[in-house]
PDB file of N, CA and C in Angstrom:
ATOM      1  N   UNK A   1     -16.321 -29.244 -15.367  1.00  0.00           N
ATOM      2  CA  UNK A   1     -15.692 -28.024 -15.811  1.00  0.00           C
ATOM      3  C   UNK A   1     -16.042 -26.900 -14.833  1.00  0.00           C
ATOM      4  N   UNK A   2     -15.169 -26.545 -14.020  1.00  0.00           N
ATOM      5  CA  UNK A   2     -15.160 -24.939 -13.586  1.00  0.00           C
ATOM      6  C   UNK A   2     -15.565 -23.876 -14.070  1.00  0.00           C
ATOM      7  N   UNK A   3     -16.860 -23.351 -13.899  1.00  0.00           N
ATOM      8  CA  UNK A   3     -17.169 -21.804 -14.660  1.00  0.00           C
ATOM      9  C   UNK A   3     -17.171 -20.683 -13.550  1.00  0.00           C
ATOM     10  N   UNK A   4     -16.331 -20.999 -12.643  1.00  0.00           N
ATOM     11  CA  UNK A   4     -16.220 -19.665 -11.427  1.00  0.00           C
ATOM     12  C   UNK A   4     -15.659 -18.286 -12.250  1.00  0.00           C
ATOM     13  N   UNK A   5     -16.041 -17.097 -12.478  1.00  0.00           N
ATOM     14  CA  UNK A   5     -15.395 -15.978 -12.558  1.00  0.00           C
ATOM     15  C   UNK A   5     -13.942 -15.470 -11.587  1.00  0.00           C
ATOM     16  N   UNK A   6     -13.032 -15.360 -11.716  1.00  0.00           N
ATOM     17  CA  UNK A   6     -12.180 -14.918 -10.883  1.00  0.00           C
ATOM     18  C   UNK A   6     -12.625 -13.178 -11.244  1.00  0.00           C
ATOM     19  N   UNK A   7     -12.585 -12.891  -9.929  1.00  0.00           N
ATOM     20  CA  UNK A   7     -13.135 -11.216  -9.768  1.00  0.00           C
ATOM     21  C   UNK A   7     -11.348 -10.839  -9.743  1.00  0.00           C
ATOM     22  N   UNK A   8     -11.457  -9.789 -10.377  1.00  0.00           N
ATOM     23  CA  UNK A   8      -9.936  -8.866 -10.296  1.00  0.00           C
ATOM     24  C   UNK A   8      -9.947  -7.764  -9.821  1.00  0.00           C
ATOM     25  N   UNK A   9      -8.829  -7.808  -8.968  1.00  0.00           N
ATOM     26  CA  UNK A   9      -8.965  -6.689  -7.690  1.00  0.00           C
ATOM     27  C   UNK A   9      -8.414  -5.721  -8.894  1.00  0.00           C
ATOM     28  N   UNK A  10      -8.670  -3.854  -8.750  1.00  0.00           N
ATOM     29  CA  UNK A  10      -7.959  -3.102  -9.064  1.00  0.00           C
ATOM     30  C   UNK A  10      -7.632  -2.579  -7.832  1.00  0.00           C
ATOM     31  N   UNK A  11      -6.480  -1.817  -7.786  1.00  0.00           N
ATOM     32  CA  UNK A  11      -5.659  -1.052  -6.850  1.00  0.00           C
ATOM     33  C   UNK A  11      -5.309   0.178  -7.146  1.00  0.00           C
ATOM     34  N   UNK A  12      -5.802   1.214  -6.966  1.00  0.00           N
ATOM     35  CA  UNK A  12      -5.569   2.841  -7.267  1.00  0.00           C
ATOM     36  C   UNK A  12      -5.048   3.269  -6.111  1.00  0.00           C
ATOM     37  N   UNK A  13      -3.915   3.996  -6.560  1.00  0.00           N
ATOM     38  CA  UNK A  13      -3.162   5.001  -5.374  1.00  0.00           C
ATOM     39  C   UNK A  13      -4.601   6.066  -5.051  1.00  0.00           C
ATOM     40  N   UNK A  14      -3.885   7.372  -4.765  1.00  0.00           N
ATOM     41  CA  UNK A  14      -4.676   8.241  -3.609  1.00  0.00           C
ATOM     42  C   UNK A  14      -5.301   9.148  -5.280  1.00  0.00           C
ATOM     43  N   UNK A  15      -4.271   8.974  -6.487  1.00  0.00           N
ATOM     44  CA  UNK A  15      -4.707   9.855  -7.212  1.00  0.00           C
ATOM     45  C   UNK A  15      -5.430   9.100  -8.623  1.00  0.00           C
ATOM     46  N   UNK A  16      -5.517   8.303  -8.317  1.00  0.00           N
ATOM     47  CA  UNK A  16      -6.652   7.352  -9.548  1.00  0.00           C
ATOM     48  C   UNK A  16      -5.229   6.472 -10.409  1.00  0.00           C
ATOM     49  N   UNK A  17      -3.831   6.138  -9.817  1.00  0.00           N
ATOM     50  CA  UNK A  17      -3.152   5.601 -10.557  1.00  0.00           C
ATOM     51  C   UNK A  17      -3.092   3.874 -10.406  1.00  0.00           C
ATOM     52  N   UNK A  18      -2.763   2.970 -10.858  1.00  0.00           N
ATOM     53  CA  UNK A  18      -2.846   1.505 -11.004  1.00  0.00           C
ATOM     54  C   UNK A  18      -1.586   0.568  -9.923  1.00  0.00           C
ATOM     55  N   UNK A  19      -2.093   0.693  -9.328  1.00  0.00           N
ATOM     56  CA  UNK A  19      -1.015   0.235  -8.604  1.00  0.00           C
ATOM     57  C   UNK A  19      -0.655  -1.383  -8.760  1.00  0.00           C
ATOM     58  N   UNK A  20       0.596  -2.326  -8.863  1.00  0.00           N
ATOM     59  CA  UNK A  20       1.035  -3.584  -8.854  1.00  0.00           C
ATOM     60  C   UNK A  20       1.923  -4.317  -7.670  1.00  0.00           C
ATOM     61  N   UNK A  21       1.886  -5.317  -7.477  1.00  0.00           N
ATOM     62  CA  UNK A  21       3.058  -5.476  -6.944  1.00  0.00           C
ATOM     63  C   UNK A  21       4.496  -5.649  -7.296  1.00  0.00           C
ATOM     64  N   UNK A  22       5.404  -4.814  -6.294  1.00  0.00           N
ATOM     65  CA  UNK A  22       6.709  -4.512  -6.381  1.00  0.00           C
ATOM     66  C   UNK A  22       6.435  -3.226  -7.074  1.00  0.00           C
ATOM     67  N   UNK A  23       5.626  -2.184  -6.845  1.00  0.00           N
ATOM     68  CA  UNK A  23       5.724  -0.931  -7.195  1.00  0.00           C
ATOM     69  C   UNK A  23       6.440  -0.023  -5.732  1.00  0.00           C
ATOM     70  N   UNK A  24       6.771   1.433  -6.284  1.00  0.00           N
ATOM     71  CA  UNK A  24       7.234   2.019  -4.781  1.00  0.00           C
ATOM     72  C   UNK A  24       6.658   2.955  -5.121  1.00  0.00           C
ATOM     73  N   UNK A  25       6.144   3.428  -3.504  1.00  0.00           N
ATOM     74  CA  UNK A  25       5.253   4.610  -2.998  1.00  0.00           C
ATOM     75  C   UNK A  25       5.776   5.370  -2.410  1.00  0.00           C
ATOM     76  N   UNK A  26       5.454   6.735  -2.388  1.00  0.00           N
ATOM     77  CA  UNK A  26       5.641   7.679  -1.544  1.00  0.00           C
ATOM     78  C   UNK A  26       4.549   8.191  -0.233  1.00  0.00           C
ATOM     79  N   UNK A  27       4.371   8.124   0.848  1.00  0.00           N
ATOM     80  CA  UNK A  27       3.254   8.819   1.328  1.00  0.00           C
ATOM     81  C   UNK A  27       2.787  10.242   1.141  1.00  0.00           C
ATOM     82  N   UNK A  28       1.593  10.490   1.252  1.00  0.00           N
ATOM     83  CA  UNK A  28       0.996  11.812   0.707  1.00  0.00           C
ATOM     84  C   UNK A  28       0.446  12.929   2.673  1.00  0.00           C
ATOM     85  N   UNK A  29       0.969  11.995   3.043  1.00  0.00           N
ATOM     86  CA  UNK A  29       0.365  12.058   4.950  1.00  0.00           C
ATOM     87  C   UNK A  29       1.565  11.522   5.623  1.00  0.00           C
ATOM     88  N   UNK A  30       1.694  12.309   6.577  1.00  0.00           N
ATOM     89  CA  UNK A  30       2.400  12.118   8.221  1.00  0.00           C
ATOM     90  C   UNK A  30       1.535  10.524   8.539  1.00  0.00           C
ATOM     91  N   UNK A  31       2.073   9.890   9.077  1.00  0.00           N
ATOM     92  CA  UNK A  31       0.966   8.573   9.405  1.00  0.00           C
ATOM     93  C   UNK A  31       1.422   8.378  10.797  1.00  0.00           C
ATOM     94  N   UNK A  32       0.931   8.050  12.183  1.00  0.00           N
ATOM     95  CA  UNK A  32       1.466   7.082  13.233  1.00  0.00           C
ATOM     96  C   UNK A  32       1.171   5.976  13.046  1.00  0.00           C
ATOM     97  N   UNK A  33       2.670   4.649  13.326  1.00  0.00           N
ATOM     98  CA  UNK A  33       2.191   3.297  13.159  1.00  0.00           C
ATOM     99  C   UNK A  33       1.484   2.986  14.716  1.00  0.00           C
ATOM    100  N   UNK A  34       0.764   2.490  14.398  1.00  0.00           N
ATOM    101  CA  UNK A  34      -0.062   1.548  15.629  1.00  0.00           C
ATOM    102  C   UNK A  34       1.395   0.642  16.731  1.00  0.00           C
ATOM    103  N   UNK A  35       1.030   0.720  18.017  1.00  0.00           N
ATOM    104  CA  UNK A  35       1.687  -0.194  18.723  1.00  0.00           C
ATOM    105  C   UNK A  35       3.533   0.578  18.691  1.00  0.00           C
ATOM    106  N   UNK A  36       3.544   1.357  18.164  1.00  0.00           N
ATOM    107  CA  UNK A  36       5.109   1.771  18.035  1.00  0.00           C
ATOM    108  C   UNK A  36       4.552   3.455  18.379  1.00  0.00           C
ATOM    109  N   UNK A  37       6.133   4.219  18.493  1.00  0.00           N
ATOM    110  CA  UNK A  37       5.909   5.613  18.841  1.00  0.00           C
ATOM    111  C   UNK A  37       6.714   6.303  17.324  1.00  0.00           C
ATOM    112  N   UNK A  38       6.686   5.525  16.342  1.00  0.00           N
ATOM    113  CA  UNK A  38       7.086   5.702  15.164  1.00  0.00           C
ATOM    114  C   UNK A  38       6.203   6.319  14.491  1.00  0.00           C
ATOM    115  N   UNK A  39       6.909   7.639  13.616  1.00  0.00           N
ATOM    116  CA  UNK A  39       5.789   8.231  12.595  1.00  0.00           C
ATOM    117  C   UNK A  39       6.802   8.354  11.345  1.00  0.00           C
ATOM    118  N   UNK A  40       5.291   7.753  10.562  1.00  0.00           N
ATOM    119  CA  UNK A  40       5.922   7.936   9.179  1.00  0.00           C
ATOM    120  C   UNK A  40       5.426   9.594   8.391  1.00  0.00           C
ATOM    121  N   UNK A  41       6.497   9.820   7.569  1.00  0.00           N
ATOM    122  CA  UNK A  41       6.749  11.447   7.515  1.00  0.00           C
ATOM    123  C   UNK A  41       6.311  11.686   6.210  1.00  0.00           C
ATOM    124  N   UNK A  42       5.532  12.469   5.743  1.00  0.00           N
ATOM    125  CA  UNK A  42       4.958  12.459   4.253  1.00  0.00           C
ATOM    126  C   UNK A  42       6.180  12.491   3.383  1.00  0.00           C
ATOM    127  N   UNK A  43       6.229  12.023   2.533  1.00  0.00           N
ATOM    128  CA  UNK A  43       7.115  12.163   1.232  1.00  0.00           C
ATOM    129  C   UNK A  43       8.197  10.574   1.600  1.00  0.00           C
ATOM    130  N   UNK A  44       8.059   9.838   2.659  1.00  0.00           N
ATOM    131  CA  UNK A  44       8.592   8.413   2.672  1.00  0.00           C
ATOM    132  C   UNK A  44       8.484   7.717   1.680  1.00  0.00           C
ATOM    133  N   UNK A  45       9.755   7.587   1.094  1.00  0.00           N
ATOM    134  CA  UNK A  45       9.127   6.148  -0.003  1.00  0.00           C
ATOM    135  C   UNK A  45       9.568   4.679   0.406  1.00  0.00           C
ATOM    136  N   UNK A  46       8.414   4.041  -0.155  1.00  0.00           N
ATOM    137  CA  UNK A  46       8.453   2.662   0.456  1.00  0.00           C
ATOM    138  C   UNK A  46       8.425   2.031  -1.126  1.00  0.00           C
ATOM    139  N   UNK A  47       9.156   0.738  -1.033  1.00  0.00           N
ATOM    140  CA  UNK A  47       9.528   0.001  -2.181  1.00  0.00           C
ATOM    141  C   UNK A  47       9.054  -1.249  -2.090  1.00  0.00           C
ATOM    142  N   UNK A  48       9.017  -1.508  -2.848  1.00  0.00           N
ATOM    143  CA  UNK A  48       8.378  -3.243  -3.233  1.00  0.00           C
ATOM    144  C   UNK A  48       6.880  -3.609  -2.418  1.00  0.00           C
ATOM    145  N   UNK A  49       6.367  -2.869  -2.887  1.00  0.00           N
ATOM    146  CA  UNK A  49       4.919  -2.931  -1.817  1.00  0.00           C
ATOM    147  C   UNK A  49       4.186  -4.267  -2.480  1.00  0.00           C
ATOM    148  N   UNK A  50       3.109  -5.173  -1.913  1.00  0.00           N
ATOM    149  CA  UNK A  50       2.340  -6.480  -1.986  1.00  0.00           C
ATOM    150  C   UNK A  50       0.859  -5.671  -1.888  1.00  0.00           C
ATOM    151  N   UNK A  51       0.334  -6.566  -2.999  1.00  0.00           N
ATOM    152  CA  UNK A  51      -1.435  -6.089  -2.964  1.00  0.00           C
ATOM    153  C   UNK A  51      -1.519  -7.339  -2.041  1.00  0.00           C
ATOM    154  N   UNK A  52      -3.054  -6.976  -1.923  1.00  0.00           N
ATOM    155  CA  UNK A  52      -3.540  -8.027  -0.215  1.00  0.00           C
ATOM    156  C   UNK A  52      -4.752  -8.261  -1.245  1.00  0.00           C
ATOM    157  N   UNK A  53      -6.117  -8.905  -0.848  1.00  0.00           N
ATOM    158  CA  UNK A  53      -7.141  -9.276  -1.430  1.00  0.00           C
ATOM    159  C   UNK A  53      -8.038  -8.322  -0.978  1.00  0.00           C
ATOM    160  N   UNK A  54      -7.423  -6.744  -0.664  1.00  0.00           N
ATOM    161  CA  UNK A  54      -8.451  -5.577  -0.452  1.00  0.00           C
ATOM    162  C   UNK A  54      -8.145  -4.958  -0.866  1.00  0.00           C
ATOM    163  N   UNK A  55      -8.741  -3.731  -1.598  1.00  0.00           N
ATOM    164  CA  UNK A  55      -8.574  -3.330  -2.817  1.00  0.00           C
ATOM    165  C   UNK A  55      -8.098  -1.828  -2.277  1.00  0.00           C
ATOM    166  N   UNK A  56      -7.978  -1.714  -0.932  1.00  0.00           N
ATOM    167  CA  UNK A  56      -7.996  -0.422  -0.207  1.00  0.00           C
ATOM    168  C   UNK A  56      -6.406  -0.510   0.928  1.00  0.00           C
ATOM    169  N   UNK A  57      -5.847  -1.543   0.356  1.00  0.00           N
ATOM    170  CA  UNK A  57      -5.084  -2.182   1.774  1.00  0.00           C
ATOM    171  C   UNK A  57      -3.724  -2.606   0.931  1.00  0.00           C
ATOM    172  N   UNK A  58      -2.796  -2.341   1.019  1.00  0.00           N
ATOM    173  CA  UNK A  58      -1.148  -2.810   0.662  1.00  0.00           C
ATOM    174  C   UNK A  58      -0.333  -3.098   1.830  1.00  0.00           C
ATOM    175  N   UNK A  59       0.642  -3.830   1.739  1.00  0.00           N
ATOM    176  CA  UNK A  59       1.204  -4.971   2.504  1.00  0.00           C
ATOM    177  C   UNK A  59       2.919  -4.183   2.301  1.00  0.00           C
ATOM    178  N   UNK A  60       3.438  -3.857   3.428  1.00  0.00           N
ATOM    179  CA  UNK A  60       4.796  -3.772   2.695  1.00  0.00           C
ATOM    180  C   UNK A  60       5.769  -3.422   4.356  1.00  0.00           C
ATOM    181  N   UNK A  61       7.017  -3.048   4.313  1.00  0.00           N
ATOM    182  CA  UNK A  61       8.110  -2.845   4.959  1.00  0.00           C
ATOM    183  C   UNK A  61       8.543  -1.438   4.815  1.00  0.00           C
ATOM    184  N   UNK A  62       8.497  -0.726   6.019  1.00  0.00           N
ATOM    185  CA  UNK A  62       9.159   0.261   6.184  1.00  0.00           C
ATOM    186  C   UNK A  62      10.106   0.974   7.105  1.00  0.00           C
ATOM    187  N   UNK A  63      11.112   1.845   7.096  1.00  0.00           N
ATOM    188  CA  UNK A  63      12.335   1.776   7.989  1.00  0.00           C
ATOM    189  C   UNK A  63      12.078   1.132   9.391  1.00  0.00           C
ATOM    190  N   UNK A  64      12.055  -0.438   9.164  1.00  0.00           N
ATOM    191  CA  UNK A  64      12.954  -1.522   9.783  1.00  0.00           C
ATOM    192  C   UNK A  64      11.373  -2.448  10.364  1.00  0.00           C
ATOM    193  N   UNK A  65       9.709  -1.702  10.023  1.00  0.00           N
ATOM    194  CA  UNK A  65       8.851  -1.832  10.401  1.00  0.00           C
ATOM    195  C   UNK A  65       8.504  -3.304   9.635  1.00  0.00           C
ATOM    196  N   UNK A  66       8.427  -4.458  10.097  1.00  0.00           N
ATOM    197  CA  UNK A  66       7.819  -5.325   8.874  1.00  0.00           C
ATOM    198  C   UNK A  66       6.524  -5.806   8.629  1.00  0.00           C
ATOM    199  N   UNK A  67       5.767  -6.076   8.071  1.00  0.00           N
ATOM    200  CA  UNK A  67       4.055  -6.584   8.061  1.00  0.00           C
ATOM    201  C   UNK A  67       3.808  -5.521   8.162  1.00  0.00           C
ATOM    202  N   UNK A  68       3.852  -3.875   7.961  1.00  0.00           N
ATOM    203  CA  UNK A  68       3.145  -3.094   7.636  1.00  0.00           C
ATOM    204  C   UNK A  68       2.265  -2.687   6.715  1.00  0.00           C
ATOM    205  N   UNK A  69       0.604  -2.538   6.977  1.00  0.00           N
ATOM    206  CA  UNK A  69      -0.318  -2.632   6.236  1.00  0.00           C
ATOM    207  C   UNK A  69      -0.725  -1.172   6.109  1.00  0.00           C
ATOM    208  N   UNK A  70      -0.504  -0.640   4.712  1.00  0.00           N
ATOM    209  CA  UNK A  70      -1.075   1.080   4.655  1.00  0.00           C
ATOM    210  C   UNK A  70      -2.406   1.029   3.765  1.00  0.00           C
ATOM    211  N   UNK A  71      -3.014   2.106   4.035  1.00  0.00           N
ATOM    212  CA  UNK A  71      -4.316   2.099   2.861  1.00  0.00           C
ATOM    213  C   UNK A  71      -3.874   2.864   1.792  1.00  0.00           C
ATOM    214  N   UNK A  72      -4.435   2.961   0.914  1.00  0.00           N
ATOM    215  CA  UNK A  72      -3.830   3.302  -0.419  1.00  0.00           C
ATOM    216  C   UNK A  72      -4.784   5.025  -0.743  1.00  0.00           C
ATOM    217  N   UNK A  73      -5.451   5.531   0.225  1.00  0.00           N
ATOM    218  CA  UNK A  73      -5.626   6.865   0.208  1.00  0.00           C
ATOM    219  C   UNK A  73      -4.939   7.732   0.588  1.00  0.00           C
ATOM    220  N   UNK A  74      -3.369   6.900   1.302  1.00  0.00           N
ATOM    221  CA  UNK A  74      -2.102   7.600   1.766  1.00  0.00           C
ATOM    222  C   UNK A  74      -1.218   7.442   0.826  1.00  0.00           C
ATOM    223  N   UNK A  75      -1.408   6.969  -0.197  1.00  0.00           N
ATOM    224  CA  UNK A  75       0.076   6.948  -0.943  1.00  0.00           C
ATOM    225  C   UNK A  75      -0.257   7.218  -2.586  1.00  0.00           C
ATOM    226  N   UNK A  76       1.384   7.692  -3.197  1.00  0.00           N
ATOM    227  CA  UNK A  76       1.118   8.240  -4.547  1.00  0.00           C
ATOM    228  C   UNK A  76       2.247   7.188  -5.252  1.00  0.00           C
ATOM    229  N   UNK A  77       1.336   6.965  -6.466  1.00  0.00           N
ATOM    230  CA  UNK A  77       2.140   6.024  -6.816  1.00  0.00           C
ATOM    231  C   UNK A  77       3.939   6.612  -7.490  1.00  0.00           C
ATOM    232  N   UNK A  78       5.148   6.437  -7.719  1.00  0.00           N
ATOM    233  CA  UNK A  78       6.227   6.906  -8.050  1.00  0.00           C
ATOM    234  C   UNK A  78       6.629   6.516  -9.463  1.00  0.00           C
TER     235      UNK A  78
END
């Protein structure tokens, strides 16, 4: 018999809210993406965002960017 605990990630936006996957965000910050001359512009909303197994880290797509990884002290949940 298996008695491992599965630990459960929580995920809080920038303002103490619960974040899931397939929720959409807005950014709260201007951001530059890495490797591109692309900036993302505060008030962007991004849709269908993926939790990752860090509790500080979301997974998602933005205008046309894909595998983009934001931290979650940039975004408010919508």
């Amino acid at each position: 018999m298996n008695t491992e605990d599965e630990e459960i990630i929580v995920v809080k936006d920038a303002y103490g809210n619960i974040l899931t996957s397939g929720d959409s965000v807005t950014l709260i910050k201007d951001l530059k993406v890495k490797g591109t001359s692309i900036t993302l512009k505060k008030g962007t909303k991004i849709k269908n965002i993926r939790l990752t197994n860090d509790e500080d880290l979301v997974d998602c797509n933005a205008d046309g960017i894909k595998g983009l990884v934001l931290r979650t002290e940039f975004l408010k949940k919508i």
